[in-house]
C-alpha atoms as a PDB file:
ATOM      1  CA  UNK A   1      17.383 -24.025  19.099  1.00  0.00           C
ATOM      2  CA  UNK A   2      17.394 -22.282  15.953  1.00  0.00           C
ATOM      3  CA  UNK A   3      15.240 -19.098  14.930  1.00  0.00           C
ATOM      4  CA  UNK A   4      12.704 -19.113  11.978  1.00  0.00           C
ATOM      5  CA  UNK A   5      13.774 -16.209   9.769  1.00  0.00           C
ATOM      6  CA  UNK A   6      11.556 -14.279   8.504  1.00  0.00           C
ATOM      7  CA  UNK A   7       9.627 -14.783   4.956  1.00  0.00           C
ATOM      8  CA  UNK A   8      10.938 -12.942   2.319  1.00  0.00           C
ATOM      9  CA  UNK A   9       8.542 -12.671  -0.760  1.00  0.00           C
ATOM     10  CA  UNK A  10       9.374 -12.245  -3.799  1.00  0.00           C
ATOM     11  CA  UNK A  11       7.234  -9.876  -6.781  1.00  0.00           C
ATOM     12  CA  UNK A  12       8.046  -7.382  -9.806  1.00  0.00           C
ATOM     13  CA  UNK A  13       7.444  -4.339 -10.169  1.00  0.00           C
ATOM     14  CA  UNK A  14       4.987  -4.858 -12.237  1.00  0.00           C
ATOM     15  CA  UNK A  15       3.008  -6.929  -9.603  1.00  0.00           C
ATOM     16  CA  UNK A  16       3.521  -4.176  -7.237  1.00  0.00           C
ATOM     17  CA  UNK A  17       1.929  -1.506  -9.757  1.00  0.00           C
ATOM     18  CA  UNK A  18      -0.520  -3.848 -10.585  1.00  0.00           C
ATOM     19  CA  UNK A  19      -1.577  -4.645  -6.347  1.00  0.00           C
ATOM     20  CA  UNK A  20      -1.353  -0.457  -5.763  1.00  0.00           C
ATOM     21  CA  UNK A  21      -4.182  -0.018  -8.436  1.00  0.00           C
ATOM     22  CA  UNK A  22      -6.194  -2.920  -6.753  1.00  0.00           C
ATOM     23  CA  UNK A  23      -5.671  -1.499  -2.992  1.00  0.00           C
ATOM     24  CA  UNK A  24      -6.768   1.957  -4.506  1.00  0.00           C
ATOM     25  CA  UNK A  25     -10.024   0.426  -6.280  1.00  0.00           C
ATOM     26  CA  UNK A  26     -10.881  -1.195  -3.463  1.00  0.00           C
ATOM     27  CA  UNK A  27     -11.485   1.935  -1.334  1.00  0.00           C
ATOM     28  CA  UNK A  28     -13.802   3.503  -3.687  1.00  0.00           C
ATOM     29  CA  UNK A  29     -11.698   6.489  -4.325  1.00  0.00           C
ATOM     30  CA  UNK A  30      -9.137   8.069  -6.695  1.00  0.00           C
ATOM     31  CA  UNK A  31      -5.724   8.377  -5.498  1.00  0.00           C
ATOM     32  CA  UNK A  32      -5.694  11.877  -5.299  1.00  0.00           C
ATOM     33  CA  UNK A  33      -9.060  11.517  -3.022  1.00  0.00           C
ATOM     34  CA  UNK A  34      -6.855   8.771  -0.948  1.00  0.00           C
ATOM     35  CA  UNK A  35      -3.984  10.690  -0.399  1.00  0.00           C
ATOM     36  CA  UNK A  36      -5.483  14.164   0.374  1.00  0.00           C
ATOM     37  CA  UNK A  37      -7.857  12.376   3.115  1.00  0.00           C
ATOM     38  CA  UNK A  38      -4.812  10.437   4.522  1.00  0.00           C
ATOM     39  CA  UNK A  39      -3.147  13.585   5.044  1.00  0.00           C
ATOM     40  CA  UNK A  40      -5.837  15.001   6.905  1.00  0.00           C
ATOM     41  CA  UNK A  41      -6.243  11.624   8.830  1.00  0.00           C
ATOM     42  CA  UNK A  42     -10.362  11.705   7.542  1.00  0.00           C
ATOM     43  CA  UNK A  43      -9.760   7.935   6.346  1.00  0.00           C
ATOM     44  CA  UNK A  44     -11.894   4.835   7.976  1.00  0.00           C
ATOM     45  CA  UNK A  45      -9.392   2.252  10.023  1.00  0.00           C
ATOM     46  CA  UNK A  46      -9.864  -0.025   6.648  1.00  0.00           C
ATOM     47  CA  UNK A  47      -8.805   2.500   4.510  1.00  0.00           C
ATOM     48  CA  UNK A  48      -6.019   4.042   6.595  1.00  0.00           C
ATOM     49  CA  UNK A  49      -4.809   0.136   6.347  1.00  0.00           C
ATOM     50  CA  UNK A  50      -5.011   0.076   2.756  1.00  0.00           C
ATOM     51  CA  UNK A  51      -3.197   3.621   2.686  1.00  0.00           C
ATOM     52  CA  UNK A  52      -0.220   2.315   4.757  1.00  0.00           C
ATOM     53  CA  UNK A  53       0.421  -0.532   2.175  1.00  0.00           C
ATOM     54  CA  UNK A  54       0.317   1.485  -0.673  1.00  0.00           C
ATOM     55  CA  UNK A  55       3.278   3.926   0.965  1.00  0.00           C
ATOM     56  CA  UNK A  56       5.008   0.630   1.548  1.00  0.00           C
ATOM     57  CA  UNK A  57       4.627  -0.331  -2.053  1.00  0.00           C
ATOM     58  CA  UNK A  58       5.366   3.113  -3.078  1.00  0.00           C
ATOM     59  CA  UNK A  59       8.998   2.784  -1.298  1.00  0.00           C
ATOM     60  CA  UNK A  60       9.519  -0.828  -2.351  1.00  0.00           C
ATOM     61  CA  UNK A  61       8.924   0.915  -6.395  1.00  0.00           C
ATOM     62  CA  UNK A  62      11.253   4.107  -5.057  1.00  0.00           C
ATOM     63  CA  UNK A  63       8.211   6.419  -5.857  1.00  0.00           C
ATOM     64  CA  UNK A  64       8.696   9.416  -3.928  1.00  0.00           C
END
């Protein structure tokens, strides 16, 4: 029996940049509006979701 490994995807970094501005427009807010009400957890569940995959994206591009 032989185990399904797991799907790796593959995108630029220019995709990535591009997907980070989309996430962000979707909220509604700036980034710095994102970020300040991430860090004082005053995000909606949708939101806090989008958040999570932007710091993903943000260590896949080795941004902070």
């Amino acid at each position: 029996m032989s185990e399904e490994l797991p799907t790796v995807i593959h995108v630029t970094r220019g995709e990535l940049i591009q997907q980070r501005a989309e996430l962000i427009a979707r909220t509604g807010m700036d980034e710095e509006t994102l970020r300040s009400r991430a860090e004082s957890w005053q995000l909606y569940p949708e939101h806090l979701m989008i958040w999570d995959t932007i710091e993903g994206i943000d260590y896949l591009l080795g941004d902070e």
